[in-house]
Protein backbone atom coordinates (compact mmCIF):
# COMPACT_ATOMS: atom_id res chain seq x y z
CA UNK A 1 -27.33 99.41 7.79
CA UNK A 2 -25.05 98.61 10.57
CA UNK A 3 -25.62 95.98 12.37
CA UNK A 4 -24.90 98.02 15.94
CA UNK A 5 -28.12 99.79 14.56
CA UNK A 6 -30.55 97.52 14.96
CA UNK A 7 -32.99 96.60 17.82
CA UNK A 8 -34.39 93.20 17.85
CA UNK A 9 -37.22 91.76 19.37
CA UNK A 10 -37.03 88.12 19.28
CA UNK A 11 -39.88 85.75 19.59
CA UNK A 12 -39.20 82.29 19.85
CA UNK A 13 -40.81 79.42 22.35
CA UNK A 14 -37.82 77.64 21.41
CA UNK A 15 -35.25 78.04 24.34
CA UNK A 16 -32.44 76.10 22.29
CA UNK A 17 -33.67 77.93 18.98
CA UNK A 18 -33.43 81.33 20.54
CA UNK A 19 -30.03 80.46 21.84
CA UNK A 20 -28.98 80.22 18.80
CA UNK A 21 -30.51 83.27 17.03
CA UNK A 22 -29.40 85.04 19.90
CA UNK A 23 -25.51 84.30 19.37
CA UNK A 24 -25.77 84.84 15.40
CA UNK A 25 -27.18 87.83 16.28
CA UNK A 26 -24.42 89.27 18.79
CA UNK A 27 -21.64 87.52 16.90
CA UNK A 28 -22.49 89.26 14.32
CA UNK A 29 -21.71 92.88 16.24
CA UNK A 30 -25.52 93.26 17.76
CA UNK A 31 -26.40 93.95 21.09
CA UNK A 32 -29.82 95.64 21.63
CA UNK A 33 -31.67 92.27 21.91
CA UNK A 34 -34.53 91.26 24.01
CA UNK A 35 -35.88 87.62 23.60
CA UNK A 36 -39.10 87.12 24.56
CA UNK A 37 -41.03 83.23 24.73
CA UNK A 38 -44.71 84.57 24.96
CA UNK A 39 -45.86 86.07 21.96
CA UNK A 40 -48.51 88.04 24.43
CA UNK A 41 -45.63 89.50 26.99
CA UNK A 42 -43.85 90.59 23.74
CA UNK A 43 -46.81 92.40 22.37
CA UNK A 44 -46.48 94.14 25.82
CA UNK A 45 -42.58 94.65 25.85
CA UNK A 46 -42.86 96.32 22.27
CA UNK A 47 -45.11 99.56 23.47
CA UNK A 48 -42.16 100.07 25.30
CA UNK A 49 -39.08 98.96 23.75
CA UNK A 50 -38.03 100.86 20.53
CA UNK A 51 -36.87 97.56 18.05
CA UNK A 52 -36.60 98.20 14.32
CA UNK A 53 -36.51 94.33 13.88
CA UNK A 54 -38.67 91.67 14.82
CA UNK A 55 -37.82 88.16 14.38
CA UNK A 56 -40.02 85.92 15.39
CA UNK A 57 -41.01 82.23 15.11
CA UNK A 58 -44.22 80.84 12.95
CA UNK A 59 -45.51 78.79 15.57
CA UNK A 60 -46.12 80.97 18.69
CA UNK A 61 -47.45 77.76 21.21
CA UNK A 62 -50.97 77.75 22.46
CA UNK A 63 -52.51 77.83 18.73
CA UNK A 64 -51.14 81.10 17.71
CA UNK A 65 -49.17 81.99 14.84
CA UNK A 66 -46.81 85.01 13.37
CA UNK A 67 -49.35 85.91 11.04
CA UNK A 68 -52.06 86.53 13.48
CA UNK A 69 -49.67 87.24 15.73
CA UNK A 70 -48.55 90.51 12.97
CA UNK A 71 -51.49 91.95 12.29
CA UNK A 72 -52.83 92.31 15.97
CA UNK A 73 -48.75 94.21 16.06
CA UNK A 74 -49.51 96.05 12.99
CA UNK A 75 -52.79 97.19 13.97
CA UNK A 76 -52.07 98.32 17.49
CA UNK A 77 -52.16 102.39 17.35
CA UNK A 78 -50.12 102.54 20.47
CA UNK A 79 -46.90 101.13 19.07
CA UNK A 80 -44.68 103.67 17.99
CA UNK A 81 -42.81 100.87 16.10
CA UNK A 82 -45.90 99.16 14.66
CA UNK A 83 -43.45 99.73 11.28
CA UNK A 84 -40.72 97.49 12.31
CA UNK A 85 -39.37 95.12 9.55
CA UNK A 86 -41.02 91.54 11.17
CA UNK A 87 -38.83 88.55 9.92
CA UNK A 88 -40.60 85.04 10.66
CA UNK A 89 -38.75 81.55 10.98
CA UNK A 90 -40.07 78.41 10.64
CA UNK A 91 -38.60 74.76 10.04
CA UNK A 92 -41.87 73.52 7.90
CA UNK A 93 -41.24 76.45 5.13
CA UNK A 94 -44.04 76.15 1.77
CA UNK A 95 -45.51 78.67 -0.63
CA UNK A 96 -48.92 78.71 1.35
CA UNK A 97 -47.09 80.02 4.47
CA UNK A 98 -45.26 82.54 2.64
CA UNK A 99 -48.60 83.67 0.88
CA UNK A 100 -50.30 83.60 4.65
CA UNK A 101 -47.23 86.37 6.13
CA UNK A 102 -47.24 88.30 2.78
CA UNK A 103 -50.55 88.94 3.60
CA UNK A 104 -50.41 89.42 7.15
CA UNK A 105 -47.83 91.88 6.93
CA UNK A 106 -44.60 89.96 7.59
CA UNK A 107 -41.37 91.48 5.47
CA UNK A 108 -39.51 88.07 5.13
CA UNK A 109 -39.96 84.26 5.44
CA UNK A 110 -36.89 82.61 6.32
CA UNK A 111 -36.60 78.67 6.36
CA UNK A 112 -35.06 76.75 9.78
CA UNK A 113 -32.17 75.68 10.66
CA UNK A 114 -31.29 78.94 10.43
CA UNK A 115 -27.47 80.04 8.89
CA UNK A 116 -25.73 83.50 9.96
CA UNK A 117 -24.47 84.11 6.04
CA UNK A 118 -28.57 83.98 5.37
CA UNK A 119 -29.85 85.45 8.55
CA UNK A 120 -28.02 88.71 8.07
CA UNK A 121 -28.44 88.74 4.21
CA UNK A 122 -31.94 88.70 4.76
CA UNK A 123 -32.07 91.40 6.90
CA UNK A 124 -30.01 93.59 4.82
CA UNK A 125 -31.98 92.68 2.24
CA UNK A 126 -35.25 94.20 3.58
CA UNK A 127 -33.51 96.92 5.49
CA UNK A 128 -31.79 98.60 2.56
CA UNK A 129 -35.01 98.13 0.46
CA UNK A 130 -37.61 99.29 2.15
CA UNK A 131 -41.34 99.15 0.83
CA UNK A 132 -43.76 102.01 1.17
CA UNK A 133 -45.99 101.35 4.14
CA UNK A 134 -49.91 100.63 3.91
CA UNK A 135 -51.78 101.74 6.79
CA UNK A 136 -55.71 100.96 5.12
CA UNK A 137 -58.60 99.19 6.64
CA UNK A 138 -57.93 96.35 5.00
CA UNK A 139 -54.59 95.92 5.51
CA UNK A 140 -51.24 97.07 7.32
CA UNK A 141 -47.97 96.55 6.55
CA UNK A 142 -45.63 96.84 3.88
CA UNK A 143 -46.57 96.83 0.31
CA UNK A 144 -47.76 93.34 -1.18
CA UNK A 145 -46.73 94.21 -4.51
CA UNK A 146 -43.78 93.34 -4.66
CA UNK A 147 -44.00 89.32 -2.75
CA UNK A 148 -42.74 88.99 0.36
CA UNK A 149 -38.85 87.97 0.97
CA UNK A 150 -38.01 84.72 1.09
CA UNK A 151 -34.80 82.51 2.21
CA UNK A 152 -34.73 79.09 0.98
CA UNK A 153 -36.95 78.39 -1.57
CA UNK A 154 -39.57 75.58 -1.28
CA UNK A 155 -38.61 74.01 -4.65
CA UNK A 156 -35.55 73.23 -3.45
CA UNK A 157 -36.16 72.18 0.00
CA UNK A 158 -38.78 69.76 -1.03
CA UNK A 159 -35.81 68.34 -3.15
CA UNK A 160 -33.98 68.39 -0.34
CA UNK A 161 -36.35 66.60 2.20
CA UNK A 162 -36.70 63.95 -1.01
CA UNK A 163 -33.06 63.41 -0.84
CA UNK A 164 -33.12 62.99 2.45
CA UNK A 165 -35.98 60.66 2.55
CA UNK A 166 -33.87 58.63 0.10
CA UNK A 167 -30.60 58.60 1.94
CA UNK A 168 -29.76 56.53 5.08
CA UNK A 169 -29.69 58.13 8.12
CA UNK A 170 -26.84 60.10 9.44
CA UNK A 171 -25.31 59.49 12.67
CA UNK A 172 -23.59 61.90 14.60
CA UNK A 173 -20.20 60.71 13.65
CA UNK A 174 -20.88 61.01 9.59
CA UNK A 175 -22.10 64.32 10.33
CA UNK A 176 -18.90 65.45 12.10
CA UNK A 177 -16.57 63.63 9.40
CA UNK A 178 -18.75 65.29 6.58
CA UNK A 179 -17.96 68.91 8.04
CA UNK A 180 -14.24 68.17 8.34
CA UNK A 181 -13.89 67.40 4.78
CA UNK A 182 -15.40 70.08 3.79
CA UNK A 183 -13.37 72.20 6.08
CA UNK A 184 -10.37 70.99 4.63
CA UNK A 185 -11.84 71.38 1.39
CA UNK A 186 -13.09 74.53 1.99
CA UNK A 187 -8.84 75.59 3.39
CA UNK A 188 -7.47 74.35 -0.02
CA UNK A 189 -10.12 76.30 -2.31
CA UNK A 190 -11.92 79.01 -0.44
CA UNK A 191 -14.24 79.09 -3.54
CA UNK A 192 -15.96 75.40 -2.09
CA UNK A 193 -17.03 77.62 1.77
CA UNK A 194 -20.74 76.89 0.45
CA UNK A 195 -20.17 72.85 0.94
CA UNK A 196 -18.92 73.71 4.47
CA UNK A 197 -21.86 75.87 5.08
CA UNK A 198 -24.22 72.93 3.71
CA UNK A 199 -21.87 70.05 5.72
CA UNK A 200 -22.71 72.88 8.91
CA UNK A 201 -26.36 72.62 9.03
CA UNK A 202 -26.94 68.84 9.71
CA UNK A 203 -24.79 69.42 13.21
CA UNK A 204 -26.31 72.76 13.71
CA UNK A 205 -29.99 70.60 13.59
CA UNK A 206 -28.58 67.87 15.90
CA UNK A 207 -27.34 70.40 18.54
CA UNK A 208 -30.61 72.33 18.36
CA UNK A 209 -32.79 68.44 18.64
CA UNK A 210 -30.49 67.41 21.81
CA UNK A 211 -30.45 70.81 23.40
CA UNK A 212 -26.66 71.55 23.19
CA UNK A 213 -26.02 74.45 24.16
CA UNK A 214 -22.08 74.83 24.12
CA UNK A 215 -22.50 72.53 20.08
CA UNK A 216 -24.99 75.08 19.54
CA UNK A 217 -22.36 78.02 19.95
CA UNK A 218 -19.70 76.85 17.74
CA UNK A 219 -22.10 76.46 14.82
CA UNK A 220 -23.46 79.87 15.60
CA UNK A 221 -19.69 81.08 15.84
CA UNK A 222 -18.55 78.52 12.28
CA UNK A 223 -21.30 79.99 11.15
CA UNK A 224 -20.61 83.75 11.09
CA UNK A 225 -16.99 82.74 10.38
CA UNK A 226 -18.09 81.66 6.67
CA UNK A 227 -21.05 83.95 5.92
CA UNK A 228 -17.82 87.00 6.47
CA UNK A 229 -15.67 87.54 3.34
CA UNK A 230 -13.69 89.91 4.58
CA UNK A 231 -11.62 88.08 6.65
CA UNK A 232 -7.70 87.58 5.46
CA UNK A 233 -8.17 84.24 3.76
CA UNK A 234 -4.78 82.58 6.50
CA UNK A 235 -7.03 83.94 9.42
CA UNK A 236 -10.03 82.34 8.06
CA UNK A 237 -8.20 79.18 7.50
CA UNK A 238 -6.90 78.92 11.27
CA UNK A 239 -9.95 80.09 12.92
CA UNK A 240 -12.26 77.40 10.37
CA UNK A 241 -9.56 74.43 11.75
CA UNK A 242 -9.77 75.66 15.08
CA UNK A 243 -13.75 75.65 14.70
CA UNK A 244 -13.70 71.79 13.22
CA UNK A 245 -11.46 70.91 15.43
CA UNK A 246 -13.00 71.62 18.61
CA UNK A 247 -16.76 70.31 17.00
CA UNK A 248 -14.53 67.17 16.92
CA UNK A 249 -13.61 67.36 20.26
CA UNK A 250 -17.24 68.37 21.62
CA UNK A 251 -18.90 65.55 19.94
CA UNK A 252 -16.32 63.04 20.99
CA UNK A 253 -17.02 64.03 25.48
CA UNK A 254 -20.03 62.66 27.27
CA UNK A 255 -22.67 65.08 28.60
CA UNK A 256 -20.93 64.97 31.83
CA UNK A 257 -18.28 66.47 30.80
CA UNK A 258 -20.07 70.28 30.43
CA UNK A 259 -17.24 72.61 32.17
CA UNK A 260 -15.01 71.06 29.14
CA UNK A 261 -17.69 71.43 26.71
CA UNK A 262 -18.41 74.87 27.29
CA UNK A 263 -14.90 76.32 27.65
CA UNK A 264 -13.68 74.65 24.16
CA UNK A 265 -17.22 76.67 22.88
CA UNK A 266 -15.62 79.83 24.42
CA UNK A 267 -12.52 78.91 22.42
CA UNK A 268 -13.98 78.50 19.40
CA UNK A 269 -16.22 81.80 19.80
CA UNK A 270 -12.70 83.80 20.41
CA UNK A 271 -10.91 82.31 17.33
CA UNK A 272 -13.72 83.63 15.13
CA UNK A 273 -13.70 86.64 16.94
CA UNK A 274 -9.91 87.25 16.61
CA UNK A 275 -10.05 86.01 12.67
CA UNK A 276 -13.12 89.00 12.43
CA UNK A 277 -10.28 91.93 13.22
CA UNK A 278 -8.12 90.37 10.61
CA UNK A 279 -9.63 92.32 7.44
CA UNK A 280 -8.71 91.30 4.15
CA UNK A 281 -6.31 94.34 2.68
């Protein structure tokens, strides 16, 4: 399904997390979006707004939840859209939460900080499989059967948070000077783009944590850059060295310095954006 064709609803308290959606979303070609920060107000905004996607976070503020949160949505008779694929995030992903959407309704699970290569996967994923729908007094949503889909299993992020528990701390500056090896890595053999996306997600956690906004961009824009293999692999070399190289730059200025900041963001954005038209004969 094209990505043009969808309508999202997104649901996220999380002004610096929605940002960030937001732009993996749109760099990725969509532009129906509506993001809402009250789970209520959305509830409101969906018996009039058409979306074929929700995405929204597990922890709604005020003691709610997406799972609660779903099956007041899929219950409510005057949404025309009450069958909308509903894609949860959350940063504290386990089996038991996964268990609690399945249940509640949910289509997918997918783990924070959030990638566009697994973002969009997931979507597909659900979009061009669809499940028969259940509308019983029991339950509503889309067949149990078959699990709910997840991104990032738990096994291997609790190996991950062990590592990390482990390992010393990681300043700012490692962080950057991990992601430009494996950028140049990642130029040399195109096959090792996975370590770059791995090397990506520390930064793309610090930006979110200190409320970056322009950091936050490149990732997003770094981000859709290696999730697309269709790009001619000498435009995806120049845009990925333009994108490490102004990271470098961004994390180098003070927080004074934000007309800077944001137009070497814009600058980054375009040389992913000029690397997209370059398709891969």
């Amino acid at each position: 399904m094209n990505a043009k064709d969808w309508t999202v609803c997104l649901i996220e308290p999380n002004r610096f997390e929605a940002k960030i959606i937001l732009d993996l979303l749109q760099n990725a070609g969509v532009d129906k979006v509506r993001v809402i920060e009250d789970a209520a107000e959305a509830l409101e905004l969906l018996e009039l707004y058409n979306a074929n996607i929700v995405l929204t976070a597990f922890d709604l503020g005020g003691g709610q939840d997406a799972a609660a949160w779903t099956k007041t949505f899929r219950r409510n008779r005057k949404l025309a859209n009450r069958k909308a694929s509903i894609f949860v995030t959350s940063g504290a992903f386990s089996r038991a939460m996964a268990e609690q959407c399945r249940h509640a309704g949910c289509n997918a699970l997918i783990g924070k900080p959030i990638s566009g290569k697994v973002l969009l996967a997931t979507i597909n994923k659900v979009l061009t499989n669809p499940r028969p729908f259940i509308d019983a007094e029991g339950y509503v949503g889309p067949c149990r059967r078959a699990g709910i889909v997840t991104a990032g299993a738990p096994k291997s992020r609790r190996k991950a948070d062990a590592e990390k528990k482990s390992a010393p701390a990681a300043t700012l500056q490692s962080i950057v000077e991990a992601l430009t090896l494996a950028a140049v890595q990642a130029c040399a053999d195109p096959k090792k783009v996975d370590a770059c996306e791995s090397a990506l997600k520390p930064l793309q956690a610090y930006a979110v944590n200190a409320g970056d906004a322009p950091l936050m961009r490149a990732c997003a824009a770094l981000s859709l850059l290696l999730s697309n293999k269709n790009i001619r692999a000498e435009a995806a070399r120049e845009a990925l060295e333009a994108c490490v190289n102004g990271m470098v730059q961004m994390t180098s200025m003070g927080s004074d310095q934000g007309d800077a900041r944001d137009a070497i963001a814009e600058s980054v954005r375009q040389a992913v954006g000029r690397a997209a038209v370059r398709r891969a004969a």
